[in-house]
C-alpha atoms as a PDB file:
ATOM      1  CA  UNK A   1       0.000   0.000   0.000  1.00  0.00           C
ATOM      2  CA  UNK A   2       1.301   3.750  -0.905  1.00  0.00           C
ATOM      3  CA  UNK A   3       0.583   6.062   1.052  1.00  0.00           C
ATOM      4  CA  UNK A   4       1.148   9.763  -0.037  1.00  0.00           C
ATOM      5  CA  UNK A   5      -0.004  13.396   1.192  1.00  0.00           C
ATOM      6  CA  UNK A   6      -3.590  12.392  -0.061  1.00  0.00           C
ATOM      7  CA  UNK A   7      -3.733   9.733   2.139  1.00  0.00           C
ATOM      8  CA  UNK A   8      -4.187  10.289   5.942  1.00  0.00           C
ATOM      9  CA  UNK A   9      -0.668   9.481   7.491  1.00  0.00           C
ATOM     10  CA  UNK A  10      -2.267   9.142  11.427  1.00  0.00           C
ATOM     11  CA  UNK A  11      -5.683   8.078  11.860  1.00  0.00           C
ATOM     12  CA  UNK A  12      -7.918  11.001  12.518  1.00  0.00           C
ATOM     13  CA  UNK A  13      -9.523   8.673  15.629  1.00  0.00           C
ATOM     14  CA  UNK A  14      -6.399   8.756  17.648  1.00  0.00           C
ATOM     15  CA  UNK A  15      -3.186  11.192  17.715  1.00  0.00           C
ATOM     16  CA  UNK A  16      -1.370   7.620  18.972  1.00  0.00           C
ATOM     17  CA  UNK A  17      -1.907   5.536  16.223  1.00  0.00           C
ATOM     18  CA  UNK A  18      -0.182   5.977  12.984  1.00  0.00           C
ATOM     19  CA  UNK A  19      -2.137   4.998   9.890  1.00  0.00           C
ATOM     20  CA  UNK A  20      -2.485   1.368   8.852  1.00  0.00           C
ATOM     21  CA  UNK A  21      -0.009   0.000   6.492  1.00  0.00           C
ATOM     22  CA  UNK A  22      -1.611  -3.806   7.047  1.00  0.00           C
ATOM     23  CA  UNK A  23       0.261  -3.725  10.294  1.00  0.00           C
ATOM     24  CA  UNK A  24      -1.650  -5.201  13.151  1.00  0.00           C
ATOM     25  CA  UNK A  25      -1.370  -3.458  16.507  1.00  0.00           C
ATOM     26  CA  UNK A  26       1.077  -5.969  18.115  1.00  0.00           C
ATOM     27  CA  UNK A  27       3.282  -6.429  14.538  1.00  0.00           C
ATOM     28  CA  UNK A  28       4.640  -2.517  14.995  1.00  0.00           C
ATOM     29  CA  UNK A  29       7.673  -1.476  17.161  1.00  0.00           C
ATOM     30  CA  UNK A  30       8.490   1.572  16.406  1.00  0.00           C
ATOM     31  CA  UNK A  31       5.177   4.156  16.729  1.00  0.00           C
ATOM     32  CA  UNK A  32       5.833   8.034  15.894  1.00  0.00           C
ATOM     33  CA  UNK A  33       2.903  10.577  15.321  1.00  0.00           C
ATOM     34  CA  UNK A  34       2.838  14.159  14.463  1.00  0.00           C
ATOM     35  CA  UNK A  35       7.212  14.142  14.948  1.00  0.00           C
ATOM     36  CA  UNK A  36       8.146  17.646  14.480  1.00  0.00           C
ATOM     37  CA  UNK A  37      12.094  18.700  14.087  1.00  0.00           C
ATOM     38  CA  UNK A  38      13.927  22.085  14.532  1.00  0.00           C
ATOM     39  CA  UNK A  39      16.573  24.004  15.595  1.00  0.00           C
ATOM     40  CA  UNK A  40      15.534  26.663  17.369  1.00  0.00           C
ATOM     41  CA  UNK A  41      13.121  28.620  15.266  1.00  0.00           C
ATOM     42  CA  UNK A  42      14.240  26.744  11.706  1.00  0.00           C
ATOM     43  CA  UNK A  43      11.710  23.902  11.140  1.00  0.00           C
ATOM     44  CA  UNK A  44      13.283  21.106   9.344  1.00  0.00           C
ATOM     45  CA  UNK A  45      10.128  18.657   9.144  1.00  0.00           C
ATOM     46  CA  UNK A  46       6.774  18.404  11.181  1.00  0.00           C
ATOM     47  CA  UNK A  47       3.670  16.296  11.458  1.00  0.00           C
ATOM     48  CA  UNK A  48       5.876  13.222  10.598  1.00  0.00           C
ATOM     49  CA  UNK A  49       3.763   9.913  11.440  1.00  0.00           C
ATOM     50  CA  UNK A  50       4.179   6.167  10.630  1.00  0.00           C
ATOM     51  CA  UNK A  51       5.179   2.941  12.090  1.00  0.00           C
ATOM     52  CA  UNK A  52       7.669   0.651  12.008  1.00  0.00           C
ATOM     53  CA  UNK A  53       7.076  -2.832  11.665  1.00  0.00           C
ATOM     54  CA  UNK A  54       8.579  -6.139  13.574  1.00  0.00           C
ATOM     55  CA  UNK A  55      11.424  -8.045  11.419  1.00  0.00           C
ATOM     56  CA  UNK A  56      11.208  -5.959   8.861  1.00  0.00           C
ATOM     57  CA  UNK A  57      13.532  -3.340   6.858  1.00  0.00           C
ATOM     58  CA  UNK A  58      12.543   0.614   7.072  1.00  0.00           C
ATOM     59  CA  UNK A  59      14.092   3.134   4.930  1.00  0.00           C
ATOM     60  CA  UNK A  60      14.153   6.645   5.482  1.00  0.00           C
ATOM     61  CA  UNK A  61      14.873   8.618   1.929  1.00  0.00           C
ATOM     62  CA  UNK A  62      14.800  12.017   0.721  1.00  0.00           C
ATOM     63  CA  UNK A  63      17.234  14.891  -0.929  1.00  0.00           C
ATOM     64  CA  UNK A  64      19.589  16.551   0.541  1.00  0.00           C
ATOM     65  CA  UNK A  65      18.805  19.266   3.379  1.00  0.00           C
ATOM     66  CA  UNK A  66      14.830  17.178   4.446  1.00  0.00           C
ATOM     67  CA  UNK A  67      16.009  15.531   7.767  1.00  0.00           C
ATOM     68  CA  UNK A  68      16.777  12.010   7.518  1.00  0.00           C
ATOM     69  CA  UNK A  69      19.675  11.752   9.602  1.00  0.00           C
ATOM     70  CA  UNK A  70      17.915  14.122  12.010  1.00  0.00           C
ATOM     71  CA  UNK A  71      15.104  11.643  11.785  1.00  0.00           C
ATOM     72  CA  UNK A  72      17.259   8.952  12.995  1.00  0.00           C
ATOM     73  CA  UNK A  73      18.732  11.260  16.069  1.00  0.00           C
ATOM     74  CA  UNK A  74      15.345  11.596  17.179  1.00  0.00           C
ATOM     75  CA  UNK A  75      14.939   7.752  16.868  1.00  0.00           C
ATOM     76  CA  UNK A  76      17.766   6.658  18.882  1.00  0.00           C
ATOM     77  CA  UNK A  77      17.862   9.772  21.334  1.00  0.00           C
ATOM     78  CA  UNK A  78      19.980  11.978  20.544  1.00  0.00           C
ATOM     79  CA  UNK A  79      17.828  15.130  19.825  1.00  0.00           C
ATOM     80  CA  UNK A  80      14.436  15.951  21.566  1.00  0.00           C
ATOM     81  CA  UNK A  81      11.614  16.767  19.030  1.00  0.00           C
ATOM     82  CA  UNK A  82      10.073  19.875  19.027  1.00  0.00           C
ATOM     83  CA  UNK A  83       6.234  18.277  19.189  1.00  0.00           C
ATOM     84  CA  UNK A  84       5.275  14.708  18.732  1.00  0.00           C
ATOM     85  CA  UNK A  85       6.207  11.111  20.001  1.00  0.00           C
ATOM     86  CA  UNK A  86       8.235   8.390  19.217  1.00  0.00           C
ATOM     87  CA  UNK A  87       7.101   5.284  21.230  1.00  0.00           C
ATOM     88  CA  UNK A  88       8.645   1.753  21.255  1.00  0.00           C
ATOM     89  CA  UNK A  89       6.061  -1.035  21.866  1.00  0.00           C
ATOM     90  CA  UNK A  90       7.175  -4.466  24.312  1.00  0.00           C
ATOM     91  CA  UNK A  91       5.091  -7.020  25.468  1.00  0.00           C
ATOM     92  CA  UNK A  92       3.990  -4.281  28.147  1.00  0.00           C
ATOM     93  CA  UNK A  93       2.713  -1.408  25.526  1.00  0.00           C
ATOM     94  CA  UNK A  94       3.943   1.558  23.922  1.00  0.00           C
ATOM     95  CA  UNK A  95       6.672   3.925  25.822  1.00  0.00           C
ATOM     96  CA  UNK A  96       7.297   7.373  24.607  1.00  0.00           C
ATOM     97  CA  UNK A  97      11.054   7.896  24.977  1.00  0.00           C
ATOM     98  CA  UNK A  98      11.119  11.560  25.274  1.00  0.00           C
ATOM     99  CA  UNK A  99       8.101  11.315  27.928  1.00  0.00           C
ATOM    100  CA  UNK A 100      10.406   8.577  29.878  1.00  0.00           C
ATOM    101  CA  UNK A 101      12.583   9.219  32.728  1.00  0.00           C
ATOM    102  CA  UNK A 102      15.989   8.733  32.335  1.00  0.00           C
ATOM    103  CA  UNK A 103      16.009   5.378  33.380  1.00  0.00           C
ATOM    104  CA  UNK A 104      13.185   4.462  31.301  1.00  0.00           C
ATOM    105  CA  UNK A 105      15.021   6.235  28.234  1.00  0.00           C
ATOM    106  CA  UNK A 106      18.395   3.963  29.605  1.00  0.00           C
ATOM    107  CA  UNK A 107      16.041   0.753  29.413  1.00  0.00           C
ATOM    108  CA  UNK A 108      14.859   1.563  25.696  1.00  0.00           C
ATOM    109  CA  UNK A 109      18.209   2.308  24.123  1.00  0.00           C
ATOM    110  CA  UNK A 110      19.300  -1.145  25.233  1.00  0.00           C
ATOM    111  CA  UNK A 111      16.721  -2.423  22.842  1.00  0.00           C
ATOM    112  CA  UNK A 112      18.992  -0.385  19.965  1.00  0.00           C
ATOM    113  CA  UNK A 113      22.109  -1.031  17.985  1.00  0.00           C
ATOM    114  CA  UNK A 114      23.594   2.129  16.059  1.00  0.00           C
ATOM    115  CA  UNK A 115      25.708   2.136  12.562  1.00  0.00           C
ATOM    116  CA  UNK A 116      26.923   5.293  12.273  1.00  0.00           C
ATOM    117  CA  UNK A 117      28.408   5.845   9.065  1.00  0.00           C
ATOM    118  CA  UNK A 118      31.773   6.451   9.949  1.00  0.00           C
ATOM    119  CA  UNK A 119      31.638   3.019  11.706  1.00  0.00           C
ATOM    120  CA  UNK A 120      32.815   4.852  14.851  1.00  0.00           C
ATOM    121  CA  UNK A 121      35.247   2.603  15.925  1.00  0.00           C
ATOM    122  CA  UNK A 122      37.784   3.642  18.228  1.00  0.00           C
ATOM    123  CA  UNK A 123      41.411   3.469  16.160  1.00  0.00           C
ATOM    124  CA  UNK A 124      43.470   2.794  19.719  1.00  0.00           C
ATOM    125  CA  UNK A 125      41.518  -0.631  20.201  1.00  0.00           C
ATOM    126  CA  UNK A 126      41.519  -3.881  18.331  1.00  0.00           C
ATOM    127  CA  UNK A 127      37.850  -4.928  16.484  1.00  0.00           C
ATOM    128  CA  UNK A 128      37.233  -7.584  19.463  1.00  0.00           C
ATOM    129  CA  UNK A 129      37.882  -4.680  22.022  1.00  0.00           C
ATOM    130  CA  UNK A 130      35.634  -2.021  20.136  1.00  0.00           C
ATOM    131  CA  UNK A 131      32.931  -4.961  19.630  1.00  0.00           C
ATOM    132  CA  UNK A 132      33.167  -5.990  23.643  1.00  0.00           C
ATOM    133  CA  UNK A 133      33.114  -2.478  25.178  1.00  0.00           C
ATOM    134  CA  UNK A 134      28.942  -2.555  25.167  1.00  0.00           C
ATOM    135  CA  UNK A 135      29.343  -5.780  27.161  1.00  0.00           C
ATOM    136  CA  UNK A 136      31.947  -4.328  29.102  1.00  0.00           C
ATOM    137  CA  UNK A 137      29.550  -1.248  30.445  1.00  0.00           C
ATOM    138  CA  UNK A 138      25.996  -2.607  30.318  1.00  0.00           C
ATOM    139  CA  UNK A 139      26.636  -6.548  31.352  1.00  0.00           C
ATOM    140  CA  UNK A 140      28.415  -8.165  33.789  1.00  0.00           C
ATOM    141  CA  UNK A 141      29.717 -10.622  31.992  1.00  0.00           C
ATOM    142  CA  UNK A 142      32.950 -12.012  32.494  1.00  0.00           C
ATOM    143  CA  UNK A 143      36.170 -11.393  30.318  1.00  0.00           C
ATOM    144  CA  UNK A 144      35.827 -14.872  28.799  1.00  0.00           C
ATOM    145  CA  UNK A 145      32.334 -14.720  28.389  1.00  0.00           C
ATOM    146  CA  UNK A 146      33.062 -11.375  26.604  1.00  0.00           C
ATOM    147  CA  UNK A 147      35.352 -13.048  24.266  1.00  0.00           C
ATOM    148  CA  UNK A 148      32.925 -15.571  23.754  1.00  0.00           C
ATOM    149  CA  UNK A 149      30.445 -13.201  22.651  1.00  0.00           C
ATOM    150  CA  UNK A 150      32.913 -10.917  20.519  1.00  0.00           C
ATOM    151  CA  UNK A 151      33.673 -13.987  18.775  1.00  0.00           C
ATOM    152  CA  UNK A 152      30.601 -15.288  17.556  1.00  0.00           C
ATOM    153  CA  UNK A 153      29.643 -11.591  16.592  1.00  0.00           C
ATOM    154  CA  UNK A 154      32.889 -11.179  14.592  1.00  0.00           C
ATOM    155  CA  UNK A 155      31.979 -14.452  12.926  1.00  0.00           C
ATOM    156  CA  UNK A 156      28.510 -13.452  12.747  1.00  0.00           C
ATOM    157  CA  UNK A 157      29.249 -10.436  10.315  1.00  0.00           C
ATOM    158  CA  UNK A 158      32.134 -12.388   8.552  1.00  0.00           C
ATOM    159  CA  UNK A 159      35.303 -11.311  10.270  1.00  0.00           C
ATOM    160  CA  UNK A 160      36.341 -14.246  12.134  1.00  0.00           C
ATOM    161  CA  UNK A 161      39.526 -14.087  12.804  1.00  0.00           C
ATOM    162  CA  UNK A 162      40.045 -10.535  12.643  1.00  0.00           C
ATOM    163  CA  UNK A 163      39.675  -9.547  16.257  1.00  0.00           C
ATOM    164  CA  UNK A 164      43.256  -8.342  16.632  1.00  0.00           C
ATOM    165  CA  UNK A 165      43.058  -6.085  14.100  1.00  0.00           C
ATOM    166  CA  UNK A 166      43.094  -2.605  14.243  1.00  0.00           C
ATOM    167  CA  UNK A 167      40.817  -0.462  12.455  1.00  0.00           C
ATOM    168  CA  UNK A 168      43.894   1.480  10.619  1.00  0.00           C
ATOM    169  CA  UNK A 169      44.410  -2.142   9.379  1.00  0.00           C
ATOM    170  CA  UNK A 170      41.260  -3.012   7.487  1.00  0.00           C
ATOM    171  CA  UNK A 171      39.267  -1.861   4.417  1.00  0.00           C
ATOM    172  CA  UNK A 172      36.089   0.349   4.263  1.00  0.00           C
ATOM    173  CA  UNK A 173      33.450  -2.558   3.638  1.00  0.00           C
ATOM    174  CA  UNK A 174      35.276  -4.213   6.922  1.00  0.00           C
ATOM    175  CA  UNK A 175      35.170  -1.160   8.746  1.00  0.00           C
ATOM    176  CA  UNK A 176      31.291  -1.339   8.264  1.00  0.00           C
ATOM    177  CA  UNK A 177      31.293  -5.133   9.259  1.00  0.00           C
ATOM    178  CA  UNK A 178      32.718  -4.464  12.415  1.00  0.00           C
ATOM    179  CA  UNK A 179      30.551  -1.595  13.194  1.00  0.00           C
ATOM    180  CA  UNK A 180      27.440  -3.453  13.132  1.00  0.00           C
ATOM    181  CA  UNK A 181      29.073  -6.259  15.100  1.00  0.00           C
ATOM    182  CA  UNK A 182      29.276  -3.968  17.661  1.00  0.00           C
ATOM    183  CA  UNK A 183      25.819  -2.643  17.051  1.00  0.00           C
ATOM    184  CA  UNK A 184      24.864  -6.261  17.714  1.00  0.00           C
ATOM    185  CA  UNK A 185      26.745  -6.393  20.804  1.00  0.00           C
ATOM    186  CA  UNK A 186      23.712  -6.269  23.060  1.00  0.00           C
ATOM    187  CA  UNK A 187      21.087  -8.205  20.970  1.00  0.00           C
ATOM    188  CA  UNK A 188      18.947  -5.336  20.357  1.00  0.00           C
ATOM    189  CA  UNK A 189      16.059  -6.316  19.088  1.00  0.00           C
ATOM    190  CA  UNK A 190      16.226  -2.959  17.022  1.00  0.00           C
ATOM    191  CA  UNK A 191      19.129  -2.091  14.480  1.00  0.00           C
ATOM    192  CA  UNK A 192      19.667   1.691  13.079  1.00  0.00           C
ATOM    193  CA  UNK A 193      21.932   2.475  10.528  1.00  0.00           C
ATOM    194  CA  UNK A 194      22.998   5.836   9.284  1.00  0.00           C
ATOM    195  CA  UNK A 195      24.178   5.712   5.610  1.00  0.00           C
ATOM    196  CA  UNK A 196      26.087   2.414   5.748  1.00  0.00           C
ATOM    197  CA  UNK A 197      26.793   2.042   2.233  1.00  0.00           C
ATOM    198  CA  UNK A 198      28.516   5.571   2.531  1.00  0.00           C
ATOM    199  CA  UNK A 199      32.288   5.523   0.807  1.00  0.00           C
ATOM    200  CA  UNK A 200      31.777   1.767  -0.171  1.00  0.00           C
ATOM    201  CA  UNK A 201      32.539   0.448  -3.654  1.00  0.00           C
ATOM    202  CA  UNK A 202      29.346  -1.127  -5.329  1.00  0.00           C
ATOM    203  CA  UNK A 203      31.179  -4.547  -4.767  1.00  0.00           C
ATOM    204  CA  UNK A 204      31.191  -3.789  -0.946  1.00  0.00           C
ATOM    205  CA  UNK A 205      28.112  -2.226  -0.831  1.00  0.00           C
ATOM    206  CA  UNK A 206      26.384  -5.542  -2.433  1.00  0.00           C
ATOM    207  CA  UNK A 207      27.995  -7.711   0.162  1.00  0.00           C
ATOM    208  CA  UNK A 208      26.681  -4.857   3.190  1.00  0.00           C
ATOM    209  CA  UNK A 209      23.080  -5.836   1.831  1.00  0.00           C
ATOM    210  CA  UNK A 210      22.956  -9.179   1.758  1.00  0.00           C
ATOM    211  CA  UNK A 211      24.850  -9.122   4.973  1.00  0.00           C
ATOM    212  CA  UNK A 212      22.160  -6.713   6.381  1.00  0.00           C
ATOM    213  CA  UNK A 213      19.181  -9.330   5.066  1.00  0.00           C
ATOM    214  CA  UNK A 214      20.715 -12.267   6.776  1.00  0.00           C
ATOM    215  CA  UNK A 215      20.648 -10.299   9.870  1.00  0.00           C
ATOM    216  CA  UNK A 216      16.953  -9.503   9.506  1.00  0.00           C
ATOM    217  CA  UNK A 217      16.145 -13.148   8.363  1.00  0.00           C
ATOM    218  CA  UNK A 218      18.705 -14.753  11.171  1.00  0.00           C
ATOM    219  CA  UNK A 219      17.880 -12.825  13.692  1.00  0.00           C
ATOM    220  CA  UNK A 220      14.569 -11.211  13.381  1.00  0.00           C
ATOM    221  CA  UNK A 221      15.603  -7.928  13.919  1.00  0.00           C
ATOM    222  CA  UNK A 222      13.525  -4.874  13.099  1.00  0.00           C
ATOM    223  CA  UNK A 223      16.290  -2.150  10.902  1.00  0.00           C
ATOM    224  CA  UNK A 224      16.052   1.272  10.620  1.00  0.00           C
ATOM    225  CA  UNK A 225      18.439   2.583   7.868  1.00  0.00           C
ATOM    226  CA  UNK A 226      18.786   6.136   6.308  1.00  0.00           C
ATOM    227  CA  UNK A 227      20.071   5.830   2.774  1.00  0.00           C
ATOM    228  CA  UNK A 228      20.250   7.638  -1.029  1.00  0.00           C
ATOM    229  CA  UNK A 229      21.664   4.145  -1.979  1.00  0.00           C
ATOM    230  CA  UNK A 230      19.397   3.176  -5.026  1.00  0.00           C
ATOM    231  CA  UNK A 231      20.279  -0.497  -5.161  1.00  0.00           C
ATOM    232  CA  UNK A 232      20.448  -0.536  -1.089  1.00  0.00           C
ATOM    233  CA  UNK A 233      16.896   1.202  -1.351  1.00  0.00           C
ATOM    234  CA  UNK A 234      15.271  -1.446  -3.583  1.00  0.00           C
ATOM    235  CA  UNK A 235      17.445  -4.491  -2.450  1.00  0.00           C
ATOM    236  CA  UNK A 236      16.654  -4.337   1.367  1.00  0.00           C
ATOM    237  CA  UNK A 237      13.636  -1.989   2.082  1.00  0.00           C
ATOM    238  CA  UNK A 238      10.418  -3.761   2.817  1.00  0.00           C
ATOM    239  CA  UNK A 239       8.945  -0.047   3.500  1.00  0.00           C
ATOM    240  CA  UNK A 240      10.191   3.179   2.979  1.00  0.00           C
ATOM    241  CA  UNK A 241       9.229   6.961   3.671  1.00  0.00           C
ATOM    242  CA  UNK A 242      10.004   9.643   1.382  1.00  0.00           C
ATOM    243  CA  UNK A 243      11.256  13.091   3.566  1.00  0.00           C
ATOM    244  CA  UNK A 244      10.378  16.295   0.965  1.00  0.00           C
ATOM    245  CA  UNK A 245      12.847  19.185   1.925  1.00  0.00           C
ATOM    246  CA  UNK A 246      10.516  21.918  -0.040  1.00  0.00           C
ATOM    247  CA  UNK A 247       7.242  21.071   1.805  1.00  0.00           C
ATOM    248  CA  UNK A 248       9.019  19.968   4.969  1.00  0.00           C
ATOM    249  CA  UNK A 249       6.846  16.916   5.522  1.00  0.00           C
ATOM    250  CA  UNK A 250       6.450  13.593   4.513  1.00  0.00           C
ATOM    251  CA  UNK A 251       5.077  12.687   1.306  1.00  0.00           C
ATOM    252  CA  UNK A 252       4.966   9.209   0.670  1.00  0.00           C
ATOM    253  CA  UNK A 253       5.197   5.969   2.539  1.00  0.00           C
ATOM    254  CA  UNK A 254       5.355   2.101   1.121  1.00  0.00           C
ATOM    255  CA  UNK A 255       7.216  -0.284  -0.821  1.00  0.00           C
ATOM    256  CA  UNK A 256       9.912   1.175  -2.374  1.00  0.00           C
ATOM    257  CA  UNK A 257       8.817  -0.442  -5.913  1.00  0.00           C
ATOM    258  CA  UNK A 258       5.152   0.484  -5.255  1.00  0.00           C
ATOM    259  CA  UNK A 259       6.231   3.891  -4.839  1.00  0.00           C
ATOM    260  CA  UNK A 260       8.547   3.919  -7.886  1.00  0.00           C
ATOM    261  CA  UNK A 261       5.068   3.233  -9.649  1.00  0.00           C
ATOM    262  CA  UNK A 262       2.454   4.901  -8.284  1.00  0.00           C
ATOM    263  CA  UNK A 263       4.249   7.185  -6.023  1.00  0.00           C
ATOM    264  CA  UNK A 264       3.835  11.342  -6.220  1.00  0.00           C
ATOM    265  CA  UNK A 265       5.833  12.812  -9.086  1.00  0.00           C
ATOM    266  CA  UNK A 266       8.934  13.714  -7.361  1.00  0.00           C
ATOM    267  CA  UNK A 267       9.236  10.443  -5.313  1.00  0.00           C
ATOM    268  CA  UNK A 268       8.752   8.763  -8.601  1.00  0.00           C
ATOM    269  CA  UNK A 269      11.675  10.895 -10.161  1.00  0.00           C
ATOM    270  CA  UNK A 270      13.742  10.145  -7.441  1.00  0.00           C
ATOM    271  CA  UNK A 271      13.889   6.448  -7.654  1.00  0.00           C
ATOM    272  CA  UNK A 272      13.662   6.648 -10.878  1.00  0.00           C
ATOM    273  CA  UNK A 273      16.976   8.652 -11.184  1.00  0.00           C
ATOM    274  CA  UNK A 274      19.484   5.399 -11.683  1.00  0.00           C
ATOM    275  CA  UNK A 275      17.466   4.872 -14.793  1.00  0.00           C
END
């Protein structure tokens, strides 16, 4: 189903429930209704709404300048919204993270793993000692359990074997690897990822995609991921939301083939463009 500015993006019976995209109630995890970003006085987007689903793979899209990666910062926690909710759903409801306290918001960002797309790994450690240092701070798990851990993860995203390396001493598309190993440190049951196909040869960024669908298929993990990627878009993205810098707001929501053909004009141009 597309959705676009002609259809109602929150149902008009309840400010907390995003509009049906054949979602039932407990199949979302990630609920956000009338989401509006700024700086100050400088409105970058408002009256965002839509869901996320369980297991499945969400793209955010849009030019440059319409807030995706500020999206994601107000996903994960790192910037308050000016108006609006972002609510994670567990077997117990639907918490608002900004409403939370901070031990409630400590509590949901366990559920998350975070790509950046530098990879973020810290050059002065090895890729087993970046990977281990969630479990070092949130667990209290021992240093062989630890390196138990940090070795199936390594394996898990195809770098067995490399945990004495140092990121100086790797390439890009490993770089990337190890980032999300870390990002699956903690089992989060939710993965974001900022741009990850970002300085990657196409080569690399094929591999990242498959490696990103095994993950989703392996381990049932619901993934967030802000990308211009065309091939990343259409290769991983069961949904996707298109972010419209001009009418700061967004425009269309759905599959990201069902939007390349019946999507508004400039969605359609935009995913289009690789043709």
């Amino acid at each position: 189903m597309v959705m676009t500015t002609d259809t109602p993006l929150a149902s008009p019976a309840s400010h907390a429930a995003p509009a049906d995209t054949g979602h039932r109630s407990d199949d979302r995890i990630i609920l956000v209704d009338k989401l509006k970003m700024a700086y100050g006085d400088r409105v970058i987007a408002e009256d965002i709404s839509f869901s996320v689903g369980r297991g499945e793979v969400f793209v955010i899209m849009g030019g440059s300048g319409s807030g995706k990666s500020t999206l994601l910062r107000h996903l994960i926690g790192l910037q308050a919204p000016a108006a609006g909710s972002v609510r994670y759903v567990d077997a117990h409801g639907a918490q608002d993270f900004w409403a939370a306290d901070e031990d409630g918001r400590t509590r949901l960002k366990r559920r998350f793993g975070v790509l950046f797309q530098s990879g973020a790994l810290w050059s002065s450690l090895t890729l087993a000692e970046n990977v281990g240092l969630p479990l070092e701070e949130f667990t209290e798990l021992t240093p062989a359990e630890i390196a138990e851990v940090v070795e199936f993860k390594l394996a898990l995203v195809g770098l067995a074997g490399f945990g004495d390396y140092y990121p100086s001493e790797i390439s890009g598309g490993m770089k990337k690897r190890a980032g999300l190993a870390r990002a699956m440190a903690l089992d989060p049951d939710i993965l974001f990822f900022d741009e990850p196909s970002a300085g990657l040869d196409p080569l690399s960024s094929q591999r990242l995609d498959e490696l990103i669908l095994q993950l989703r298929d392996s381990l049932g993990a619901s993934i967030v991921m802000v990308t211009h990627e065309l091939a990343s878009i259409f290769a991983v993205a069961d949904q996707a939301i298109f972010l419209d810098a001009d009418r700061k707001r967004l425009t269309a929501w759905g599959p990201p083939r069902e939007l390349l053909e019946g999507g508004p004009e400039q969605v359609r141009r935009f995913l289009a463009r690789g043709n």
